[in-house]
Protein backbone atom coordinates (compact mmCIF):
# COMPACT_ATOMS: atom_id res chain seq x y z
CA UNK A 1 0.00 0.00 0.00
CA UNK A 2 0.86 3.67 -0.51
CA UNK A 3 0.25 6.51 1.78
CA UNK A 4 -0.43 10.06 1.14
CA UNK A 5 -1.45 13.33 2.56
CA UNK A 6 -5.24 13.65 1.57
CA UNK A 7 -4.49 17.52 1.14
CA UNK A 8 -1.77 16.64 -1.34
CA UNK A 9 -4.97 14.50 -3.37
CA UNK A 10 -4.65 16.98 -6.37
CA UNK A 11 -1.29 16.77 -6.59
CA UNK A 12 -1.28 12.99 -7.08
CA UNK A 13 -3.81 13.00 -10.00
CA UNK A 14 -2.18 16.18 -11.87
CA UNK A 15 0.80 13.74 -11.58
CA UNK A 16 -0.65 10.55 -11.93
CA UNK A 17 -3.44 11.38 -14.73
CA UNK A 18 -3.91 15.09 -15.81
CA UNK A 19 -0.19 16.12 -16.60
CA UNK A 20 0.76 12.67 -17.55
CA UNK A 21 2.58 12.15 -21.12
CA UNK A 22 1.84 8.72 -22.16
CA UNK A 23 4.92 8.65 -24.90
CA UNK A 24 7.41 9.05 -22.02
CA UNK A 25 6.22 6.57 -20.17
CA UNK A 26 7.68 3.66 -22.76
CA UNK A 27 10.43 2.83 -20.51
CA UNK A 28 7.77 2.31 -17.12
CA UNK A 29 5.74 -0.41 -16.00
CA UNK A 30 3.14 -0.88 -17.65
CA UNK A 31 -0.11 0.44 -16.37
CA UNK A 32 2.17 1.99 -13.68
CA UNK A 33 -0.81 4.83 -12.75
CA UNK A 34 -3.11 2.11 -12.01
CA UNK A 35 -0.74 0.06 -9.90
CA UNK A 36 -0.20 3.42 -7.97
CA UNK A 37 -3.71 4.56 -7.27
CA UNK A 38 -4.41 0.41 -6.48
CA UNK A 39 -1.67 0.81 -3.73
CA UNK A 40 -3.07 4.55 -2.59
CA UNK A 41 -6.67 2.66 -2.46
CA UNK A 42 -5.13 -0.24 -0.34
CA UNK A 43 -3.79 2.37 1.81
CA UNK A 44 -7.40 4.26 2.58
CA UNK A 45 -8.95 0.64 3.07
CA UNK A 46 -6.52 -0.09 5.86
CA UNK A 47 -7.03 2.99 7.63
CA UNK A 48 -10.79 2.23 7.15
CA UNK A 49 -11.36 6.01 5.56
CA UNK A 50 -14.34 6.08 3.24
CA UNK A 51 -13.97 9.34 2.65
CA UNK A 52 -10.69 9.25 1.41
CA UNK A 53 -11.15 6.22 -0.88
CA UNK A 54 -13.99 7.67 -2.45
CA UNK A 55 -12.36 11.11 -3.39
CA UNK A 56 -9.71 9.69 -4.70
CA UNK A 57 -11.57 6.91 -7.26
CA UNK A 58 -13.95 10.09 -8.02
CA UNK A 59 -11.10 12.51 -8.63
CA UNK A 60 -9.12 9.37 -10.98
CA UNK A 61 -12.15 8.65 -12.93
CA UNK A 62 -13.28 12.74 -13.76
CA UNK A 63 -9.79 13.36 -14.46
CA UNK A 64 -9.15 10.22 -17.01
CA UNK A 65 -12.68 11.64 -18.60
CA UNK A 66 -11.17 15.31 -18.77
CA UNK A 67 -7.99 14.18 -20.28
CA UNK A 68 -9.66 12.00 -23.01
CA UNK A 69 -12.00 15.19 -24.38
CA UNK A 70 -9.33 16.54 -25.73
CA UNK A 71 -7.70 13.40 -27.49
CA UNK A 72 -7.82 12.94 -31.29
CA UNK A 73 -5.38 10.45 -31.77
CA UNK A 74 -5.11 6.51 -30.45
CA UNK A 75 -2.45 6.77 -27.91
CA UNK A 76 -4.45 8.36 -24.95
CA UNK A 77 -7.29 6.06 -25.67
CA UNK A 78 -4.71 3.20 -25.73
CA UNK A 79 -3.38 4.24 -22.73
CA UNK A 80 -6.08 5.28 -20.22
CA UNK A 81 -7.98 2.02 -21.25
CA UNK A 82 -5.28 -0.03 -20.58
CA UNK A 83 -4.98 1.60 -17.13
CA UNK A 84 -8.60 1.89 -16.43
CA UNK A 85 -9.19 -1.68 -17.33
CA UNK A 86 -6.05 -2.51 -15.02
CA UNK A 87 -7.48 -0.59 -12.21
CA UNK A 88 -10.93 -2.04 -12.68
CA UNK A 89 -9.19 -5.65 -12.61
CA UNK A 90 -7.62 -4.89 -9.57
CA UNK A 91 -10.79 -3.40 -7.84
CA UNK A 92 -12.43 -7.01 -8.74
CA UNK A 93 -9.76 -9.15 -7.76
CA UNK A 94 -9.20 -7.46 -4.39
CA UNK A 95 -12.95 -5.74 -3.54
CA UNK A 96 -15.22 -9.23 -3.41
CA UNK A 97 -16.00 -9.63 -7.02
CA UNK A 98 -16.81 -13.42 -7.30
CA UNK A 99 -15.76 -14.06 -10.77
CA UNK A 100 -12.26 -12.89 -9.32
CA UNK A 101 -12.06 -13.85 -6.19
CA UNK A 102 -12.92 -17.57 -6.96
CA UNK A 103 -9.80 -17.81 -8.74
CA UNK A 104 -7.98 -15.80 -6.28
CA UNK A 105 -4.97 -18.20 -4.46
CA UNK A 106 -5.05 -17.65 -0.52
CA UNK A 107 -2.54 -15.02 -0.15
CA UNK A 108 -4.54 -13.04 -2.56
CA UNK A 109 -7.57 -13.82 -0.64
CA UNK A 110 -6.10 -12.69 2.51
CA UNK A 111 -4.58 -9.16 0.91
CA UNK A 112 -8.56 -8.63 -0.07
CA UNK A 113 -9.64 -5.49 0.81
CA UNK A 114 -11.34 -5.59 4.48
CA UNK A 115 -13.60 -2.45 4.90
CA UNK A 116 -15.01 -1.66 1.23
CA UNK A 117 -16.29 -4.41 -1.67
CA UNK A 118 -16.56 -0.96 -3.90
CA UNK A 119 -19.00 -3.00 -6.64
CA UNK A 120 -20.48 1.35 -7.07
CA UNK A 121 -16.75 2.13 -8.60
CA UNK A 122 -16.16 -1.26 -10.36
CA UNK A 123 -19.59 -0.40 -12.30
CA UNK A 124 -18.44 3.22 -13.11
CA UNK A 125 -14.97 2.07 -14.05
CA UNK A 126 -16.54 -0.88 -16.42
CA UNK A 127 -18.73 1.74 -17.82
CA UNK A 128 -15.75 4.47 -18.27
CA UNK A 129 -13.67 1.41 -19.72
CA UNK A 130 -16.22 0.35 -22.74
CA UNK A 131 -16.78 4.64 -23.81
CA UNK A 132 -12.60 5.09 -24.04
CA UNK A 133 -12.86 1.28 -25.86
CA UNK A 134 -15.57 2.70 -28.00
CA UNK A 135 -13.08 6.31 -28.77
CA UNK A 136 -10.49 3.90 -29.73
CA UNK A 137 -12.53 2.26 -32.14
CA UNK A 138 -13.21 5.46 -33.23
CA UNK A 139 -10.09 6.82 -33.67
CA UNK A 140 -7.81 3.84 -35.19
CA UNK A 141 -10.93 3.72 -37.80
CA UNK A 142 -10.56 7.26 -38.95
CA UNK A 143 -7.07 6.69 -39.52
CA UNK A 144 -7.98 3.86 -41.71
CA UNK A 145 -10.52 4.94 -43.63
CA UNK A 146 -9.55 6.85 -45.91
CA UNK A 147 -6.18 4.67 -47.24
CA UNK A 148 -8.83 1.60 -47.27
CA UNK A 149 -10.52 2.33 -50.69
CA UNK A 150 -6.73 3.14 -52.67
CA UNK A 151 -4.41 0.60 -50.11
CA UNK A 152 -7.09 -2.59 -51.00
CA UNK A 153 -8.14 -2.17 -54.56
CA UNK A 154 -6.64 0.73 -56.49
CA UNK A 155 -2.90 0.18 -55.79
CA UNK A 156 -1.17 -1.64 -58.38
CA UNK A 157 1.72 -4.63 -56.98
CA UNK A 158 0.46 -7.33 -59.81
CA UNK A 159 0.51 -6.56 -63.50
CA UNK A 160 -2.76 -7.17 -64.94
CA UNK A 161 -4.49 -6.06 -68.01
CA UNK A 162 -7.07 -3.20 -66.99
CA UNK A 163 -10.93 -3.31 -68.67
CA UNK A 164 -11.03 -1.71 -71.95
CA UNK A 165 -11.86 2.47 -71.49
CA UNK A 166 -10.90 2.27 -68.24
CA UNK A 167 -10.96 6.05 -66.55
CA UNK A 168 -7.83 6.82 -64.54
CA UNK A 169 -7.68 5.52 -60.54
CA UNK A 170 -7.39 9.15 -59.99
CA UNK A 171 -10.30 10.44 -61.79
CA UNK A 172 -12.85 9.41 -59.48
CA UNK A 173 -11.31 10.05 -56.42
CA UNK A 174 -11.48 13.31 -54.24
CA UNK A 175 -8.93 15.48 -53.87
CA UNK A 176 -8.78 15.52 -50.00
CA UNK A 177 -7.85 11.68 -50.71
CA UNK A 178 -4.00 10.76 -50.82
CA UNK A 179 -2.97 7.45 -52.57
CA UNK A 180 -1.86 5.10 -50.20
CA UNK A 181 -0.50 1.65 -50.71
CA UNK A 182 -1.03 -1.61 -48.96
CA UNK A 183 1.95 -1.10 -46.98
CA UNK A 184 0.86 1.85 -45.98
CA UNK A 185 -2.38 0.05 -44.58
CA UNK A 186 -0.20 -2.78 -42.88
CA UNK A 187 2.38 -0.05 -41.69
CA UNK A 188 -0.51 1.64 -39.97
CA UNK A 189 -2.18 -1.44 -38.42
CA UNK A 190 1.91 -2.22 -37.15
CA UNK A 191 2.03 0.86 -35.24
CA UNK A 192 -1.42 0.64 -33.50
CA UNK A 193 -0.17 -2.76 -32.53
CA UNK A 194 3.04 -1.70 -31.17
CA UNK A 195 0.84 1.19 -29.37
CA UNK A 196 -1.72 -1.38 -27.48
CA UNK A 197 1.06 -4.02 -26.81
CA UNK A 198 3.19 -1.07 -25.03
CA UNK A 199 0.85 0.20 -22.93
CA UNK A 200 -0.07 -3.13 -21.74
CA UNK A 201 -3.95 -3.65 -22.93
CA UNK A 202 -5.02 -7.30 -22.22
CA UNK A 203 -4.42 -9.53 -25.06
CA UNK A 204 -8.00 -10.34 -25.05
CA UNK A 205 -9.28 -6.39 -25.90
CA UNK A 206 -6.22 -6.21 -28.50
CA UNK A 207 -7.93 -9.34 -30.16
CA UNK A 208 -11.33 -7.66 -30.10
CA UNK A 209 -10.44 -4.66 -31.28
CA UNK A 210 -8.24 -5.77 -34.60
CA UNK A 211 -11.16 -8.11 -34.99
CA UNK A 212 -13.30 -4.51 -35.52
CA UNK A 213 -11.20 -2.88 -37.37
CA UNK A 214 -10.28 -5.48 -39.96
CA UNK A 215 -14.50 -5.57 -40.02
CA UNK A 216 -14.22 -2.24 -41.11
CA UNK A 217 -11.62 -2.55 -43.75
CA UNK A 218 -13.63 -5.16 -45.55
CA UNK A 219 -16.90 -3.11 -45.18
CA UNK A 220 -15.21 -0.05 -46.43
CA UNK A 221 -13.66 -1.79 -49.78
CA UNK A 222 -16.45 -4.34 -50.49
CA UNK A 223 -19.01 -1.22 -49.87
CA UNK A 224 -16.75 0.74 -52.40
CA UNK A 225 -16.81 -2.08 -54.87
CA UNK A 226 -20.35 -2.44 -55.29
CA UNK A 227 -20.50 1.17 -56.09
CA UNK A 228 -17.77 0.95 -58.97
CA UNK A 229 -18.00 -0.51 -62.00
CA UNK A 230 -14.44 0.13 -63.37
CA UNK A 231 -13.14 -1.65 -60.25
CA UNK A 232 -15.62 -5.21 -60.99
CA UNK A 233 -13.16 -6.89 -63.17
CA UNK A 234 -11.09 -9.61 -63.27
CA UNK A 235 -7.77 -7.74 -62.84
CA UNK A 236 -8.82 -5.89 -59.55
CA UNK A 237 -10.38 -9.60 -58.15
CA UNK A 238 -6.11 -10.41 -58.58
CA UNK A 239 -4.93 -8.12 -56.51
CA UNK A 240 -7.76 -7.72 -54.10
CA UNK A 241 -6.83 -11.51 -53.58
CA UNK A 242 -3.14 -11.05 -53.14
CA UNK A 243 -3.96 -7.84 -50.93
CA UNK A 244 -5.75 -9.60 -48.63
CA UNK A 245 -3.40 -12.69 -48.21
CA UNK A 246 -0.82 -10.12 -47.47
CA UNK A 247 -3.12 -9.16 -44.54
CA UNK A 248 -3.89 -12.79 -43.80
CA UNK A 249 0.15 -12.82 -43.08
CA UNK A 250 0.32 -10.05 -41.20
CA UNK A 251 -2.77 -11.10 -38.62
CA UNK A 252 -0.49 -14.58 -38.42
CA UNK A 253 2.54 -12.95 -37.85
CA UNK A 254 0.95 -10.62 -34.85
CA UNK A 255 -0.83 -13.85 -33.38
CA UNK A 256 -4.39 -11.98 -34.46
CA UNK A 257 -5.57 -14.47 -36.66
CA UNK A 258 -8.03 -15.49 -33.62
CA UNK A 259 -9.86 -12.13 -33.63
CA UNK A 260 -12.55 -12.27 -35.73
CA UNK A 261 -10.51 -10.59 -38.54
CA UNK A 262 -10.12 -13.85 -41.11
CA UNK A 263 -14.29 -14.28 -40.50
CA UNK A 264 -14.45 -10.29 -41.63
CA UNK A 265 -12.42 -10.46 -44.44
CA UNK A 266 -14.53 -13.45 -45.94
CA UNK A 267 -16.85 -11.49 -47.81
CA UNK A 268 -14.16 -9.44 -49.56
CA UNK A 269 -12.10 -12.63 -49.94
CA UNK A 270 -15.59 -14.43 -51.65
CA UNK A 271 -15.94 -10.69 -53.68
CA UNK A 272 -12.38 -11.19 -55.06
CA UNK A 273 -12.98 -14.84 -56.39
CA UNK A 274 -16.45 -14.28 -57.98
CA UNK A 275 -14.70 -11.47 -59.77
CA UNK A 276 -12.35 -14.39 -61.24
CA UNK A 277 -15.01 -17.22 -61.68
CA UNK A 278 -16.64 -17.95 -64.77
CA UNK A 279 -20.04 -16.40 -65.64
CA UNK A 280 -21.77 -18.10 -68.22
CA UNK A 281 -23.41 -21.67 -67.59
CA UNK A 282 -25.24 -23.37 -64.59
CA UNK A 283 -22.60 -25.03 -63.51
CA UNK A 284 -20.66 -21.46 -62.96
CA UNK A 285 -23.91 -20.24 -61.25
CA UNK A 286 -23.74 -23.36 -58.46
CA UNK A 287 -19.92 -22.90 -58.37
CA UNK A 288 -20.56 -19.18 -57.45
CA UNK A 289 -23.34 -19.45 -54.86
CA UNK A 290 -21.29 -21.95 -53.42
CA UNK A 291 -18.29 -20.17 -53.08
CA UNK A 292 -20.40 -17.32 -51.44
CA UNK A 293 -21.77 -17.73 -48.52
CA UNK A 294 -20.86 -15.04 -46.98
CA UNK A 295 -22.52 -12.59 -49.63
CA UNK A 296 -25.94 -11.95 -49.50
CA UNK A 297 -27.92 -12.68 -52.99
CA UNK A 298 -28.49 -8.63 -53.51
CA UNK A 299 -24.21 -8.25 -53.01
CA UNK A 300 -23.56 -10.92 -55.94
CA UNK A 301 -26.20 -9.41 -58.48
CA UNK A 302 -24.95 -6.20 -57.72
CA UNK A 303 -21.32 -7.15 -58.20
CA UNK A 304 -22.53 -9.35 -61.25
CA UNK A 305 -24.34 -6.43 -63.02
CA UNK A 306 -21.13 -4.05 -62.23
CA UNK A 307 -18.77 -6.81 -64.00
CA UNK A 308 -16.86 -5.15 -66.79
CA UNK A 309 -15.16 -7.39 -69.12
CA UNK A 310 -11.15 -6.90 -69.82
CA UNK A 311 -11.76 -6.71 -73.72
CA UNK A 312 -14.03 -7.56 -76.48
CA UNK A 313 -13.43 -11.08 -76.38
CA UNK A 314 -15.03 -11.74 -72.77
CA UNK A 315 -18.80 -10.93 -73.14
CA UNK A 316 -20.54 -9.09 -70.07
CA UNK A 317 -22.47 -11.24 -67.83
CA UNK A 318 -25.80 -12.10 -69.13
CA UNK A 319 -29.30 -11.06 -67.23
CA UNK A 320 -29.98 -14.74 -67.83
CA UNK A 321 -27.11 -15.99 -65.64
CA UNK A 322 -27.87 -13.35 -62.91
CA UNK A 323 -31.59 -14.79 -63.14
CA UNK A 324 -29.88 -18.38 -62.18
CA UNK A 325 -27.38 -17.41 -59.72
CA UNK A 326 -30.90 -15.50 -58.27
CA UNK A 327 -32.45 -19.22 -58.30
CA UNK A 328 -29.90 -21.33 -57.23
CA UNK A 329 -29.04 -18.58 -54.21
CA UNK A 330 -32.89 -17.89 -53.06
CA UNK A 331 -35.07 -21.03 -53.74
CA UNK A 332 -32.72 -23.76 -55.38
CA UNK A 333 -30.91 -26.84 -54.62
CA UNK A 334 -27.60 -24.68 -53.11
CA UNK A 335 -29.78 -21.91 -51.14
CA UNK A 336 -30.44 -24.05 -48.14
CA UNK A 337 -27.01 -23.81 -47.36
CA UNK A 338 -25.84 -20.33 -47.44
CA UNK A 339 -25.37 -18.87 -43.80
CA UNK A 340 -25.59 -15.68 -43.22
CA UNK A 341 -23.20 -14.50 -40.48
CA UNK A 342 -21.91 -11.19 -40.60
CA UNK A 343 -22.21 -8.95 -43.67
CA UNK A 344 -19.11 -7.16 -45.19
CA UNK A 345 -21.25 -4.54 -46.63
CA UNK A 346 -22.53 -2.30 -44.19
């Protein structure tokens, strides 16, 4: 435990929270701040001082609430949820929270808290905890956004012959846009990863939250490819493919591939193939509606109507074969067995 003056209670959380720089605090423990207002908690239990205990978790959570209004970015978000969860974690372990406790050994069991069970703070901490998750969110995806669209389909690593009368990439895309690569994307996924990791979030939030964003990637480019037409060819269902293996490798190489992210990225993955299947007899339409499960029947007659063939020897697809793919997806033999999980459109 930590003692303090109660007068000196300001002091502590200008230190601790307000006036706190979170990028020189690389070489600390992690979650140090919560460790140190655990041990200043500990302290106010022992000398049995309500009072105390409760100005100080009201003062910690108003403060980590001021600090975050002014944040734009991902590394105060990062930071003040890995310490609020920390602190919240602590609060359970030590206060009488039964999920906890049961897996407490005896030692921990007998450093328990002895006046408080503080289950008031441990609800406003879990509710301060999922509003800076949900400003993370936030955040990382606005940095993402706008490189999704140009990183996943218009950025050119694989030759490929382009649809005849094809407009420029640029034409069609604002100016407030840059053009960003793939390794741009990746680069910028690497550094929110090294962010989290540092600060010491739990594994288990790190996994949830690249299992959102990677959601959001798909939605973005899949949404984006139903609304171009120059972009539903065979070339750009290439390199969509190859871009997203190349994300597939990085979610392996960053142990993510149990987040969620590989489910996500099915309907783009299922997007880029029907780009590259054949069109024309029954046999394509099973092939297709079995390959696509994870596209709803409006998403592949929208992306099979967009199709725009590389030159004049591949015809467009025919309303006829939309009409069976329609069939065999709502009412035939292959429709019973489409599931319908989560959509990459949104």
């Amino acid at each position: 435990m930590l003692d303090y003056d109660p007068a000196d209670e300001p002091l502590l959380i200008r230190n601790l929270i307000t006036e706190l720089d979170p990028t020189k605090m690389a070489a600390a423990l992690p979650c140090l701040p919560a460790y140190i207002l655990f041990l200043c908690i500990r302290r106010a239990d022992d000398v049995n001082d309500a009072r105390r205990l409760q100005s100080l978790l009201g003062a910690a959570i108003t403060a980590i609430k001021a600090v975050l209004q002014e944040s734009r970015g991902v590394e105060l978000p990062s930071f003040w949820l890995a310490n609020s969860l920390r602190l919240l974690h602590c609060l359970k372990q030590y206060s009488g929270d039964p999920g906890f406790t049961a897996q407490c050994s005896a030692q921990q069991k007998a450093q328990s808290l002895r006046h408080f069970d503080l289950a008031e703070y441990r609800e406003l901490l879990g509710a301060l905890c999922s509003s800076i998750y949900a400003q993370l969110c936030a955040a990382a995806g606005t940095q993402l956004q706008p490189m999704v669209v140009s990183a996943m389909l218009e950025s050119q690593t694989l030759w490929a012959p382009k649809p005849m009368g094809s407009r420029s990439r640029s034409s069609h895309r604002g100016e407030w846009e840059a053009s960003y690569t793939l390794q741009d994307l990746i680069g910028r996924l690497d550094e929110l990863y090294r962010v989290v990791s540092e600060h010491g979030l739990d594994p288990e939030v790190i996994l949830q939250l690249f299992g959102q964003l990677l959601y959001r990637v798909s939605a973005v480019a899949l949404n984006h490819l139903l609304l171009s037409k120059e972009l539903c060819c065979w070339a750009t269902g290439l390199q969509l493919r190859f871009n997203i293996s190349q994300l597939e490798e990085w979610l392996h190489r960053r142990k993510l591939q149990h987040s969620g992210a590989l489910q996500a990225l099915q309907p783009l993955i299922q997007a880029a193939q029907l780009l590259q299947l054949n069109k024309k007899s029954q046999q394509d339409a099973q092939a297709i509606c079995s390959h696509c499960t994870a596209l709803s029947c409006q998403q592949l007659v929208k992306l099979l109507s967009l199709y725009t063939p590389l030159d004049d020897f591949e015809e467009r697809v025919s309303v006829a074969f939309i009409r069976t793919v329609q069939v065999h997806d709502g009412s035939g033999p292959w429709g019973g067995q489409r599931h319908y999980g989560v959509r990459g459109g949104l």
